[in-house]
PDB file of N, CA and C in Angstrom:
ATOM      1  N   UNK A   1     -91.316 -17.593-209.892  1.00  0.00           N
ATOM      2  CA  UNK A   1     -91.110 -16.275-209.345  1.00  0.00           C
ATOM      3  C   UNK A   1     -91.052 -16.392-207.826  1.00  0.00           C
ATOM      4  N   UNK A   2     -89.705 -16.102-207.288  1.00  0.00           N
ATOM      5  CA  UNK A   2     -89.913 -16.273-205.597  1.00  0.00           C
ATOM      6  C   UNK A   2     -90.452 -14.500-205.512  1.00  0.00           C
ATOM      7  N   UNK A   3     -90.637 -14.728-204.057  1.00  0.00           N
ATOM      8  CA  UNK A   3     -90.743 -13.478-203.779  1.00  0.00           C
ATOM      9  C   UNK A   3     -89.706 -12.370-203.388  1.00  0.00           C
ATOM     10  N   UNK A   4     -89.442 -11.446-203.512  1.00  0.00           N
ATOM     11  CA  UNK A   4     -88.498 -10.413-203.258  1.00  0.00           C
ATOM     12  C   UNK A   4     -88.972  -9.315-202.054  1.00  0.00           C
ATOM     13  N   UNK A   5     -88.675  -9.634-200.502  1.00  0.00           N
ATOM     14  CA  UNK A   5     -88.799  -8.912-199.716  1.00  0.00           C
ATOM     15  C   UNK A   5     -89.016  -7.495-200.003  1.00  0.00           C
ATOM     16  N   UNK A   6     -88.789  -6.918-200.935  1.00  0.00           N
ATOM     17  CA  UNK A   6     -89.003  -5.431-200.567  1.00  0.00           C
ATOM     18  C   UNK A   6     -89.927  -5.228-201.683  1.00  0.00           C
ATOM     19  N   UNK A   7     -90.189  -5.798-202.568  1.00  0.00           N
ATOM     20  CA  UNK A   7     -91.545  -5.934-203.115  1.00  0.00           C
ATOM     21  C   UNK A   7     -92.346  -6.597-203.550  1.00  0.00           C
ATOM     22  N   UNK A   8     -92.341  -7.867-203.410  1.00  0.00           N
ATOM     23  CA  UNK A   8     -93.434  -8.919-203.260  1.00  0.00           C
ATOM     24  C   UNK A   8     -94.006  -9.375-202.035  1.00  0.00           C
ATOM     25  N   UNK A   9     -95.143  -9.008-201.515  1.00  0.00           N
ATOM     26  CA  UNK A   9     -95.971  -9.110-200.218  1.00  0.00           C
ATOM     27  C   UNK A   9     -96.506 -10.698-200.653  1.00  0.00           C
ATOM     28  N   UNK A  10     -96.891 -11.401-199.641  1.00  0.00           N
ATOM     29  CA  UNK A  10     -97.642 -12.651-200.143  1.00  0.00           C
ATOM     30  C   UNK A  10     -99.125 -12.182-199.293  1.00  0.00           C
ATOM     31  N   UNK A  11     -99.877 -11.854-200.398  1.00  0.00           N
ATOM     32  CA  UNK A  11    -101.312 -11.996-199.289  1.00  0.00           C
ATOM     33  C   UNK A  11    -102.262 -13.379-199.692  1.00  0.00           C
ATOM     34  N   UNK A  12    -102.983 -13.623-198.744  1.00  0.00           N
ATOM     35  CA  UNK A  12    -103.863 -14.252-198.334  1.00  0.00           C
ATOM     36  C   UNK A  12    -105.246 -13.315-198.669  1.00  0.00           C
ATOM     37  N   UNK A  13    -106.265 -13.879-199.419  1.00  0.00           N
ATOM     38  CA  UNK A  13    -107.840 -13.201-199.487  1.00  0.00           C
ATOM     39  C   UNK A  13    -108.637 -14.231-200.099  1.00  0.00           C
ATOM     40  N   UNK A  14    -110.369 -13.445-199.609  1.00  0.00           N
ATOM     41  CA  UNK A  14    -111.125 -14.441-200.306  1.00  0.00           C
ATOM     42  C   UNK A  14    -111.166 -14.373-201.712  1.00  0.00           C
ATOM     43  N   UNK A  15    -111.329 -15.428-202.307  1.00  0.00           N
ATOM     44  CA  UNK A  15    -111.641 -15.683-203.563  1.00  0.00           C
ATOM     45  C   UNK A  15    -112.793 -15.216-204.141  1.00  0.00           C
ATOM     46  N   UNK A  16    -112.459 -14.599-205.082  1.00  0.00           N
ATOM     47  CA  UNK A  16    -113.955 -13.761-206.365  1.00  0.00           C
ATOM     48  C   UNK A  16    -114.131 -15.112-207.451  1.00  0.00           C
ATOM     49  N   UNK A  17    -115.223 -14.698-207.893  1.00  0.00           N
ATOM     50  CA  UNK A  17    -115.692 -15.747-209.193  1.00  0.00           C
ATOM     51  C   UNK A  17    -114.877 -15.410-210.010  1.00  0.00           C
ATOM     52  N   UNK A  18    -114.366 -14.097-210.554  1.00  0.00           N
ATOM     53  CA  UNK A  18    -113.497 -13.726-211.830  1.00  0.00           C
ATOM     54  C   UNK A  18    -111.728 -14.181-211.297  1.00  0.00           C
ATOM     55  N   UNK A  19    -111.839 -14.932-210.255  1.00  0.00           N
ATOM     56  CA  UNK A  19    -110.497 -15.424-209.914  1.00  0.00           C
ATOM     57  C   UNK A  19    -110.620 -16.923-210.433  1.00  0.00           C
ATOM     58  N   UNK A  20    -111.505 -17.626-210.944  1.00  0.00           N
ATOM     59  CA  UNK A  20    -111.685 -18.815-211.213  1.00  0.00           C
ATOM     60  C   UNK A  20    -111.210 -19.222-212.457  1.00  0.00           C
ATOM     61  N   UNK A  21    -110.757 -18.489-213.436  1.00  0.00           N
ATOM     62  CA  UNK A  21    -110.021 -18.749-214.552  1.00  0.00           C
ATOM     63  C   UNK A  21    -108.787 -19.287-214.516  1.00  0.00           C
ATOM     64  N   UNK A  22    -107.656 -18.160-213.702  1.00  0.00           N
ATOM     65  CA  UNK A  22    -106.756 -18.244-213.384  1.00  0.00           C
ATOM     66  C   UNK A  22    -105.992 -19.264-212.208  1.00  0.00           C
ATOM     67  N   UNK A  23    -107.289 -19.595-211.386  1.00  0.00           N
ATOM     68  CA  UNK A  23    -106.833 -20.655-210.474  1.00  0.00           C
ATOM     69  C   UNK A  23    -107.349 -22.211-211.073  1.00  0.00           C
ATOM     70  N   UNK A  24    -108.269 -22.220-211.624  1.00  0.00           N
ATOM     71  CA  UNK A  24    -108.625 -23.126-212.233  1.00  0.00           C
ATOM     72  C   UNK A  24    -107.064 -24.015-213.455  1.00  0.00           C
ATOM     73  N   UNK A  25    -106.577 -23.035-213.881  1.00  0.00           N
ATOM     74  CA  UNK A  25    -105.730 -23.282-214.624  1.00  0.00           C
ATOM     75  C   UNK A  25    -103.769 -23.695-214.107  1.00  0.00           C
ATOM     76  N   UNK A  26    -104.414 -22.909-212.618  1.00  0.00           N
ATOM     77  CA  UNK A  26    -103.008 -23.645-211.524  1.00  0.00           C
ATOM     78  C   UNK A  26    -103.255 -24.543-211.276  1.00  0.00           C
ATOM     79  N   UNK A  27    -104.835 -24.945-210.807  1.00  0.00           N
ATOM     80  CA  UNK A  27    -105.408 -26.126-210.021  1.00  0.00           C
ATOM     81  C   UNK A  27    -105.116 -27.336-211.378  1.00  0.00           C
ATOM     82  N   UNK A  28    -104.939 -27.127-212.657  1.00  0.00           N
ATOM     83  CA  UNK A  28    -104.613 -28.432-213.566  1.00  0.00           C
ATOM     84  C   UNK A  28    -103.013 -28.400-213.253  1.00  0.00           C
ATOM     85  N   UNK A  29    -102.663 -27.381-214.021  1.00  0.00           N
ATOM     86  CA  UNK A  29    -100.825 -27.662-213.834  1.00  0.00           C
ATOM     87  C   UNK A  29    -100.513 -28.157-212.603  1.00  0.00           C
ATOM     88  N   UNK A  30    -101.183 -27.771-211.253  1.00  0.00           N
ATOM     89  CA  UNK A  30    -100.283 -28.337-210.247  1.00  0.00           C
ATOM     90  C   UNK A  30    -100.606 -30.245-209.858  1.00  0.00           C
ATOM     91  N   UNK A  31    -102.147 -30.108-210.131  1.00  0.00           N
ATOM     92  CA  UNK A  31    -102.249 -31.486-209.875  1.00  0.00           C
ATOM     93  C   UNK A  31    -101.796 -32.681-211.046  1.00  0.00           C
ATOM     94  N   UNK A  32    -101.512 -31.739-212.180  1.00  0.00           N
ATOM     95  CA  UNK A  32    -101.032 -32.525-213.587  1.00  0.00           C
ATOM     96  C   UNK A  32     -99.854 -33.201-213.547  1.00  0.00           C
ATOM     97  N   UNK A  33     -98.973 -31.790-212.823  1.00  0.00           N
ATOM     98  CA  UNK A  33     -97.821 -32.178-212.895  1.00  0.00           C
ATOM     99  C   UNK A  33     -97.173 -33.222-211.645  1.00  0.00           C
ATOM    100  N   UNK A  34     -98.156 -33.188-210.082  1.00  0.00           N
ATOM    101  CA  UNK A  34     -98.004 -34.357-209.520  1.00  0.00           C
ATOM    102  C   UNK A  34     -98.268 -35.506-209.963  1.00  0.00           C
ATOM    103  N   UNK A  35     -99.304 -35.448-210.926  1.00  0.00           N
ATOM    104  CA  UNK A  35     -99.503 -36.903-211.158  1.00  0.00           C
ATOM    105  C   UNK A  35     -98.875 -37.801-212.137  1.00  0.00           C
ATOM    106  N   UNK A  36     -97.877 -36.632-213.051  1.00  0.00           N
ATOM    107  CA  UNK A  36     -96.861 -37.573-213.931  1.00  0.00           C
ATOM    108  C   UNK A  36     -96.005 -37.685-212.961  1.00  0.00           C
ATOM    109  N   UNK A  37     -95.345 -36.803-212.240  1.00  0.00           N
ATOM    110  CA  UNK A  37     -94.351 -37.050-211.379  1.00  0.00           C
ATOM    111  C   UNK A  37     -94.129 -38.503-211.011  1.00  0.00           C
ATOM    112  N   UNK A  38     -95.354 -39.071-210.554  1.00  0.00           N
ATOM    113  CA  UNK A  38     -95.605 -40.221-209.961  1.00  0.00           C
ATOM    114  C   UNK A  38     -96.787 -41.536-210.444  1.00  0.00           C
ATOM    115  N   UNK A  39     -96.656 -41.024-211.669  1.00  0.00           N
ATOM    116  CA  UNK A  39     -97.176 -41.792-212.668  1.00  0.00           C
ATOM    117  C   UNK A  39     -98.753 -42.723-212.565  1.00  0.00           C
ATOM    118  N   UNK A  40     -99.621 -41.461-212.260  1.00  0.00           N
ATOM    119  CA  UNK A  40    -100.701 -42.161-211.638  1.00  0.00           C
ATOM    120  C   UNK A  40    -101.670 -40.791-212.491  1.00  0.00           C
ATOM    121  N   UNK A  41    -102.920 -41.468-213.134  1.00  0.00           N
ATOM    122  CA  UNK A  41    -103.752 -40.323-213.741  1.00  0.00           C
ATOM    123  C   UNK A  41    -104.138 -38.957-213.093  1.00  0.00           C
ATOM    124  N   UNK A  42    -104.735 -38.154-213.729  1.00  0.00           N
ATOM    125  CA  UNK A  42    -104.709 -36.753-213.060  1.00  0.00           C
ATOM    126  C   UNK A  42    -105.954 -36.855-212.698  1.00  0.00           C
ATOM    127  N   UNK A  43    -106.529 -36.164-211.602  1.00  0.00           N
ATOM    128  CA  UNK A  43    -107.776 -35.939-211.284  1.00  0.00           C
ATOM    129  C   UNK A  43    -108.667 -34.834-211.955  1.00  0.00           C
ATOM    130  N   UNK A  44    -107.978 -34.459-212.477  1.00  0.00           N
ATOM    131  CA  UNK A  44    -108.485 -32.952-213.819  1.00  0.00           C
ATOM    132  C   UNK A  44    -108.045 -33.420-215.101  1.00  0.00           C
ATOM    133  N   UNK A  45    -108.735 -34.301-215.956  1.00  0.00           N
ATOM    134  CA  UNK A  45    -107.815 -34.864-217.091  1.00  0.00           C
ATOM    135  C   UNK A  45    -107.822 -33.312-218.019  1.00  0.00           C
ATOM    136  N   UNK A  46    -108.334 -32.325-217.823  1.00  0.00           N
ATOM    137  CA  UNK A  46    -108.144 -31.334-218.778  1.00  0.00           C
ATOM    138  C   UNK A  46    -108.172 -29.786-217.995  1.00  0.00           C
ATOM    139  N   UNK A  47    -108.032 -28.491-218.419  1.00  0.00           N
ATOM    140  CA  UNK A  47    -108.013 -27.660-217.614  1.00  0.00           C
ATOM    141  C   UNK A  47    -109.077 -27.157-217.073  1.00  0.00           C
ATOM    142  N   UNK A  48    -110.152 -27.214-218.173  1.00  0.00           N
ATOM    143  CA  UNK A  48    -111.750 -27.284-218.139  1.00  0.00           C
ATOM    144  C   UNK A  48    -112.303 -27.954-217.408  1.00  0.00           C
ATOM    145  N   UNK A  49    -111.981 -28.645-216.733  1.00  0.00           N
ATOM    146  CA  UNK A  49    -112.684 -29.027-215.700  1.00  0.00           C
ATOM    147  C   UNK A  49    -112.383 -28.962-214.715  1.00  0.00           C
ATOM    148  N   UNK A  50    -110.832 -28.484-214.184  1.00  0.00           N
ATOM    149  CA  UNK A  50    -110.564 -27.559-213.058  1.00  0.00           C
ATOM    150  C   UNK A  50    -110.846 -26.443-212.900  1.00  0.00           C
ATOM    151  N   UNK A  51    -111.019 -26.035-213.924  1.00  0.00           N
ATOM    152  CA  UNK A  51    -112.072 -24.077-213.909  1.00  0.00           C
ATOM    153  C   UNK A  51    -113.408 -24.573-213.259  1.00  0.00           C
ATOM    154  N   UNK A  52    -113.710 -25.539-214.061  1.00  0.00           N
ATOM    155  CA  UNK A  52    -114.947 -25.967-213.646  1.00  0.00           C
ATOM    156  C   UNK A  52    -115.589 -25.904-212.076  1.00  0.00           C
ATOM    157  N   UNK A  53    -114.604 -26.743-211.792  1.00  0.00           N
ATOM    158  CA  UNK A  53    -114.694 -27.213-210.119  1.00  0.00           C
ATOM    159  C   UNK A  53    -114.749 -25.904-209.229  1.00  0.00           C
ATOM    160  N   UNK A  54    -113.132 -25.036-209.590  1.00  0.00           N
ATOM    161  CA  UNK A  54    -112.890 -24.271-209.165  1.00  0.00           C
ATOM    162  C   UNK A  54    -114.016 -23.313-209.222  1.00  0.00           C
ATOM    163  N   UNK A  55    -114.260 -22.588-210.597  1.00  0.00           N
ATOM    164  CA  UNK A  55    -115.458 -21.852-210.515  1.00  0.00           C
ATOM    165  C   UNK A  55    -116.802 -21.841-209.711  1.00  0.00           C
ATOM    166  N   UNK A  56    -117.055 -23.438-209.470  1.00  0.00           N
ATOM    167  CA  UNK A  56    -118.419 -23.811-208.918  1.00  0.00           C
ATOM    168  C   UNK A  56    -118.552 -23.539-207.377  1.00  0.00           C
ATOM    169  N   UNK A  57    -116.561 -23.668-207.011  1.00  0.00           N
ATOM    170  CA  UNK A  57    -116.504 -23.784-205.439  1.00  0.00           C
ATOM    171  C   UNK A  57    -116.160 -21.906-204.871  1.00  0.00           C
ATOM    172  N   UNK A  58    -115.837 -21.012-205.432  1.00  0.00           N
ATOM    173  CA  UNK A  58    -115.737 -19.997-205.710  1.00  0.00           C
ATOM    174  C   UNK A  58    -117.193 -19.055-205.723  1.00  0.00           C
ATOM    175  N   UNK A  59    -118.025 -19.762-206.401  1.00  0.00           N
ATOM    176  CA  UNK A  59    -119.434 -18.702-206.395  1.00  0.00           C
ATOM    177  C   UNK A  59    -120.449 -19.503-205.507  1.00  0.00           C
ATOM    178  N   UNK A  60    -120.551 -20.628-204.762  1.00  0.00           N
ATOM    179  CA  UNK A  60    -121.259 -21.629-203.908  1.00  0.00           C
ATOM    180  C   UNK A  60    -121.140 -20.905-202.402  1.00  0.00           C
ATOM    181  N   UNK A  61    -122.071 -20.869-201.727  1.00  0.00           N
ATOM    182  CA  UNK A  61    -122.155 -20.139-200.417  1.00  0.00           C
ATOM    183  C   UNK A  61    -121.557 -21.541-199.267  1.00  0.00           C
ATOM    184  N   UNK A  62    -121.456 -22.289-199.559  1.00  0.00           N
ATOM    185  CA  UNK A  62    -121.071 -23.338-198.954  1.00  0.00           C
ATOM    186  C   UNK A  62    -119.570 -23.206-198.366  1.00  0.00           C
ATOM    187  N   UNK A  63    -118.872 -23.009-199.300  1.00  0.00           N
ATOM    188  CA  UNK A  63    -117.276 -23.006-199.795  1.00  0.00           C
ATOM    189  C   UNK A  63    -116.410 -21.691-199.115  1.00  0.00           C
ATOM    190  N   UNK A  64    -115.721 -21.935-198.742  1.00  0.00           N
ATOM    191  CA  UNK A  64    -114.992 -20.558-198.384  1.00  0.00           C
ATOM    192  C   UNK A  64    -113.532 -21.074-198.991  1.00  0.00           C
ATOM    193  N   UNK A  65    -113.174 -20.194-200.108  1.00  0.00           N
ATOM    194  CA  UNK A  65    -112.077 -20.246-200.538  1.00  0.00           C
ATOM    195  C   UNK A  65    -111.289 -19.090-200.241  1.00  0.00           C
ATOM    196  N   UNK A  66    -110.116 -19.376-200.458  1.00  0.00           N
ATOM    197  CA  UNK A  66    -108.797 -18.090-200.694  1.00  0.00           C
ATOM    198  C   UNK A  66    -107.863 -18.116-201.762  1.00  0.00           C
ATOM    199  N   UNK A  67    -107.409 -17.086-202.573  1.00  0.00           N
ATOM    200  CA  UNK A  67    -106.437 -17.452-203.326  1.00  0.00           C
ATOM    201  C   UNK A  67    -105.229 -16.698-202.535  1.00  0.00           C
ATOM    202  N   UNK A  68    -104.095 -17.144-203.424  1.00  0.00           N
ATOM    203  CA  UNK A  68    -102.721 -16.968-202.619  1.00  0.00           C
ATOM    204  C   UNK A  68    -102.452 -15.692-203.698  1.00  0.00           C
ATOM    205  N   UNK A  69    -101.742 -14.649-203.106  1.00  0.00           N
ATOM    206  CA  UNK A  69    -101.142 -13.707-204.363  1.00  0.00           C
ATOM    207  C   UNK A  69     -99.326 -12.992-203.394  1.00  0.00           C
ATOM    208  N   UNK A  70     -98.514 -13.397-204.704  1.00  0.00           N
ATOM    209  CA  UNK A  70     -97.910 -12.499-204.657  1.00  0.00           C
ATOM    210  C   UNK A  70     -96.950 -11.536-205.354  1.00  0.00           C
ATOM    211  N   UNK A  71     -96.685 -10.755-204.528  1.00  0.00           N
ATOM    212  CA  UNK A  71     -96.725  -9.528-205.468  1.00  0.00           C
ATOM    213  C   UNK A  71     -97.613  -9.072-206.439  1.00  0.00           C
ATOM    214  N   UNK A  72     -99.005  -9.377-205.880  1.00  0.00           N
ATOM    215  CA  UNK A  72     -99.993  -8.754-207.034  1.00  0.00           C
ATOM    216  C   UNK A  72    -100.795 -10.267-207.661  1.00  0.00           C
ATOM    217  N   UNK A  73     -99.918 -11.080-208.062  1.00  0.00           N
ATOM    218  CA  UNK A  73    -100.260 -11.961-208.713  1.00  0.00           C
ATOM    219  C   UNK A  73    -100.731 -12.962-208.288  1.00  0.00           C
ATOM    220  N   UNK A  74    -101.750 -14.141-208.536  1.00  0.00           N
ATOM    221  CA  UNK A  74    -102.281 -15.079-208.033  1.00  0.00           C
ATOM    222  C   UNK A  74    -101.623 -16.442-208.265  1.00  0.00           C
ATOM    223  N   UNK A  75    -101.264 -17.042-207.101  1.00  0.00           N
ATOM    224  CA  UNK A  75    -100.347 -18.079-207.320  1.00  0.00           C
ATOM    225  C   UNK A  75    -100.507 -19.412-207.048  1.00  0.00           C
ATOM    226  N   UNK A  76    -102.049 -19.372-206.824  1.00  0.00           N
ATOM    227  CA  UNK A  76    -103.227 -20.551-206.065  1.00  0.00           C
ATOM    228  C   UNK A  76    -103.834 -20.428-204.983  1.00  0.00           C
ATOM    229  N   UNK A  77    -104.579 -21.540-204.319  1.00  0.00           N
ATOM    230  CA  UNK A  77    -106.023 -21.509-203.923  1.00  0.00           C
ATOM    231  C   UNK A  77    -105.927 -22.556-203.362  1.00  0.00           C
ATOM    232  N   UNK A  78    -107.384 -22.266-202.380  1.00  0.00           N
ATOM    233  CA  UNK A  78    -107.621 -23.317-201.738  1.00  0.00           C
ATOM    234  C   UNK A  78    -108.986 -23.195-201.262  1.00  0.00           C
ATOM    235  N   UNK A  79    -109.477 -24.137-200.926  1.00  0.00           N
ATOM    236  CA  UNK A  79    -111.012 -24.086-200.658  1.00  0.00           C
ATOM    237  C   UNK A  79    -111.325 -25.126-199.071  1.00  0.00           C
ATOM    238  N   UNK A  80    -112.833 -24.612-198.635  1.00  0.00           N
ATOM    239  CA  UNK A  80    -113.114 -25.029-197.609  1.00  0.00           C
ATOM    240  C   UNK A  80    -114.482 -25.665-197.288  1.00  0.00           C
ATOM    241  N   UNK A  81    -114.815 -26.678-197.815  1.00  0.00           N
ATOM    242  CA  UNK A  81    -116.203 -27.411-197.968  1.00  0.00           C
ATOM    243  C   UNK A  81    -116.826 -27.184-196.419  1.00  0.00           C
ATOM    244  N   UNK A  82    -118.036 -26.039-196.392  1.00  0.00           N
ATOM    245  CA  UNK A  82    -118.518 -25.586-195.166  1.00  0.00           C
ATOM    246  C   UNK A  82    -120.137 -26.219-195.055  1.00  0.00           C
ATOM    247  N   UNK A  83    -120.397 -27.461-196.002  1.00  0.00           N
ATOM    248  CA  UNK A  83    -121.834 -27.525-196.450  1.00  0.00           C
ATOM    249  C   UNK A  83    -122.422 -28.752-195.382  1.00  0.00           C
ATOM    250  N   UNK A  84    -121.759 -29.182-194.229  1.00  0.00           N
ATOM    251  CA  UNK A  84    -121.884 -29.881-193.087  1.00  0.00           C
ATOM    252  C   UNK A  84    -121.278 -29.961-192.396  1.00  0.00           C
ATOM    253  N   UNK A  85    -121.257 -30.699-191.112  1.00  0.00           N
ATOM    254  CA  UNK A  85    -120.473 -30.725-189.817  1.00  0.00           C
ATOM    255  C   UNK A  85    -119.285 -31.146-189.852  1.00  0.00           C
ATOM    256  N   UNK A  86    -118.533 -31.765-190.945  1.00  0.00           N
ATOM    257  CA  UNK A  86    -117.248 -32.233-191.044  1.00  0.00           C
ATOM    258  C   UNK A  86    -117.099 -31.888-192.438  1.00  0.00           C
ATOM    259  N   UNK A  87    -116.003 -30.555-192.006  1.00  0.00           N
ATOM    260  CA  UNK A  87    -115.595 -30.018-193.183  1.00  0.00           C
ATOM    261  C   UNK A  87    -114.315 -30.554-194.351  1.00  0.00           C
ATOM    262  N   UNK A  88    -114.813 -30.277-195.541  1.00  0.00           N
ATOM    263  CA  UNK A  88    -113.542 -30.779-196.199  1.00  0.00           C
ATOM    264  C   UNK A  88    -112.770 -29.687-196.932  1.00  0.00           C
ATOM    265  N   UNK A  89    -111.192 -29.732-197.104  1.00  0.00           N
ATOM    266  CA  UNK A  89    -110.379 -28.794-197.255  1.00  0.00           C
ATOM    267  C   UNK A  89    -109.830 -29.728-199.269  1.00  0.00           C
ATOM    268  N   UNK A  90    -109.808 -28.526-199.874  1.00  0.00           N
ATOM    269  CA  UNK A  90    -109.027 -28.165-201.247  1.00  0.00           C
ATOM    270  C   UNK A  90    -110.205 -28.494-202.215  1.00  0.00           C
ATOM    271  N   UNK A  91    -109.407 -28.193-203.482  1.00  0.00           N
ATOM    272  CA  UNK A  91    -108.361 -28.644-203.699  1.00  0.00           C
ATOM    273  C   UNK A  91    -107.363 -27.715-203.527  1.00  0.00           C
ATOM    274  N   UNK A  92    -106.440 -27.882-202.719  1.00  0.00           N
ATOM    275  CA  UNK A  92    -105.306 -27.321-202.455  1.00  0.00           C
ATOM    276  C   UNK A  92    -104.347 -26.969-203.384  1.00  0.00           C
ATOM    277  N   UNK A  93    -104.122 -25.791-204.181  1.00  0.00           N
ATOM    278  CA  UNK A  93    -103.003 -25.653-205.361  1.00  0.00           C
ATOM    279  C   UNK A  93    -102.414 -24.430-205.514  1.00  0.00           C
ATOM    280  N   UNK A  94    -101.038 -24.874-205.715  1.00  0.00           N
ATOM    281  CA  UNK A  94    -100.095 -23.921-205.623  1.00  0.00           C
ATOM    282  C   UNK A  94     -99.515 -23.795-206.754  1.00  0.00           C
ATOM    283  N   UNK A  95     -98.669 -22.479-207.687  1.00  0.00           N
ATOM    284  CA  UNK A  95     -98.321 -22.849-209.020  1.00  0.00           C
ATOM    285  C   UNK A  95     -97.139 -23.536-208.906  1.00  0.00           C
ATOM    286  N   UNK A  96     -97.235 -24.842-209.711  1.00  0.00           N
ATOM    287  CA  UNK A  96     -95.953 -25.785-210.156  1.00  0.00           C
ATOM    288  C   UNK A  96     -94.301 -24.770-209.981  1.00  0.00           C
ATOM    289  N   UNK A  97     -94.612 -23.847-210.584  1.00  0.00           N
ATOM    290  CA  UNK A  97     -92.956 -23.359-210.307  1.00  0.00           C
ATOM    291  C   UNK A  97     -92.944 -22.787-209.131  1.00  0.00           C
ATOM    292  N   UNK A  98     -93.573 -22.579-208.178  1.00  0.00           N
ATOM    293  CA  UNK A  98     -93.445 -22.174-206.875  1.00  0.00           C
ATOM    294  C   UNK A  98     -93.149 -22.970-205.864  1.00  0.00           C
ATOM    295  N   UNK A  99     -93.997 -24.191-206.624  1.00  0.00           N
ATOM    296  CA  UNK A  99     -93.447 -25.581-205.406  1.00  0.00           C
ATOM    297  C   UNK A  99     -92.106 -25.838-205.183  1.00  0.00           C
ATOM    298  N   UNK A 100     -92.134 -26.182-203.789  1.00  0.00           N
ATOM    299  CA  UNK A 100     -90.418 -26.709-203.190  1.00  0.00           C
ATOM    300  C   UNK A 100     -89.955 -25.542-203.302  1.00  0.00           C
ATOM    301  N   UNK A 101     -90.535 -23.801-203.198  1.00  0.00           N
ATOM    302  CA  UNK A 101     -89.233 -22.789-202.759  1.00  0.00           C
ATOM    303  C   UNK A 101     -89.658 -22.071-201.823  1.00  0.00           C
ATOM    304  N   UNK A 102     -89.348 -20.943-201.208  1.00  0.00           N
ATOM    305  CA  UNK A 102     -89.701 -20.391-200.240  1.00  0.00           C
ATOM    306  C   UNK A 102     -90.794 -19.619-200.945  1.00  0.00           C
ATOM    307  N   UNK A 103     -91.227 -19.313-202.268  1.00  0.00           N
ATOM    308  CA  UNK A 103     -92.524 -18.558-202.516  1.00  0.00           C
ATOM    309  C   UNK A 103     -93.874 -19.496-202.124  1.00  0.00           C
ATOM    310  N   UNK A 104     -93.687 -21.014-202.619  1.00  0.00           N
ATOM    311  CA  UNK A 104     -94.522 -22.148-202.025  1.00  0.00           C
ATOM    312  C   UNK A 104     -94.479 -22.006-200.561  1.00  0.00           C
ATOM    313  N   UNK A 105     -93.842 -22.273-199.828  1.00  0.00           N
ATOM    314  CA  UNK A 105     -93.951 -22.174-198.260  1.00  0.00           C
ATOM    315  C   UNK A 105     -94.698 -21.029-197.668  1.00  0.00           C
ATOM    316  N   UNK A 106     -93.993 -19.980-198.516  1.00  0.00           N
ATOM    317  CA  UNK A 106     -94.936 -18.594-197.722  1.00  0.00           C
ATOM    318  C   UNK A 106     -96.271 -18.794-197.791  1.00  0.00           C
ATOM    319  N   UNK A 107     -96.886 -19.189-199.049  1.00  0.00           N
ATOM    320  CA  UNK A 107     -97.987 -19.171-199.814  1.00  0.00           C
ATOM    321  C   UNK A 107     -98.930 -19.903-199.214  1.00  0.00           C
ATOM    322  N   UNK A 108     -98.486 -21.103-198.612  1.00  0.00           N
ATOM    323  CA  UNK A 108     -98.926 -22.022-197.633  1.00  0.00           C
ATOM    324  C   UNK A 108     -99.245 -21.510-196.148  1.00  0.00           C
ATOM    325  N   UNK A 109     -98.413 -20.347-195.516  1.00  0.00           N
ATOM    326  CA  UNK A 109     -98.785 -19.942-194.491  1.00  0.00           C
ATOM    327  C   UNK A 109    -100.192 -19.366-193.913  1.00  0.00           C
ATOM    328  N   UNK A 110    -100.740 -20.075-193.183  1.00  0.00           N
ATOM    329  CA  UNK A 110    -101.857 -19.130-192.157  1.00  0.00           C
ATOM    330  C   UNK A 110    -102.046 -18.155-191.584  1.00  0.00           C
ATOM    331  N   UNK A 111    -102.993 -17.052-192.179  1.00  0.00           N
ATOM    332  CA  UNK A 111    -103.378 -16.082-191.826  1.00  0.00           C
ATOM    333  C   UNK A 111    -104.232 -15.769-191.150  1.00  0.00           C
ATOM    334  N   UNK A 112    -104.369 -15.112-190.393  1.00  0.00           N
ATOM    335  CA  UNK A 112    -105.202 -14.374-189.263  1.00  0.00           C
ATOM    336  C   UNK A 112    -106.327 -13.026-189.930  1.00  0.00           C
ATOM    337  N   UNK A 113    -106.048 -12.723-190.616  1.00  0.00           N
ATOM    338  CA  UNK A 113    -106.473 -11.429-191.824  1.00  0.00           C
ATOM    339  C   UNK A 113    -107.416 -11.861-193.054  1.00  0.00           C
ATOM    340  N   UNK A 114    -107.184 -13.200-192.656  1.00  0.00           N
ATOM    341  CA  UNK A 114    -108.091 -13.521-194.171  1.00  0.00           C
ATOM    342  C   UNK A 114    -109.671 -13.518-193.963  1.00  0.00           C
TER     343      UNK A 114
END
């Protein structure tokens, strides 16, 4: 689904715990599908354990995540390991059919609002 200027907005917000289903389940397809791409195991061998992750990093005071939405819909996430002085970023995921188009690129953009 790209987006359609006159009615698909791409926002940027923080992430809720009841968003962890749904990103959890981008966060497998997208890293799944890089890793056949290029023929190297997945780091989520199942989806359950990207909910997992996702969920844990989502309700943790540590973490500052965002999911991506547009037009309403959630199209991935990203997270921000805040639990010491050198922070770590993702897992970074965007949905597989969004990658490589201009709905991926937008989705990727930095916000000031978030």
């Amino acid at each position: 689904m790209l987006p359609n200027q006159a009615q698909d907005e791409v926002t940027i917000r923080k992430a809720r715990p009841e968003d962890s289903s749904v990103c959890g389940q981008i966060c497998y397809d997208a890293f799944n599908t890089i890793s056949q791409r290029h023929s190297f195991p997945c780091d989520f061998p199942e989806p359950e354990r990207a909910t997992a992750v996702v969920s844990m990093m989502f309700s943790h005071p540590g973490f500052y995540c965002v999911v991506v939405e547009i037009g309403g819909r959630v199209v991935g996430s990203n997270c921000l390991d805040e639990r010491s002085t050198i922070a770590g970023v993702g897992p970074i995921a965007i949905d597989p059919k969004l990658q490589k188009t201009a709905g991926g690129r937008l989705s990727l953009e930095i916000r000031g609002d978030v």
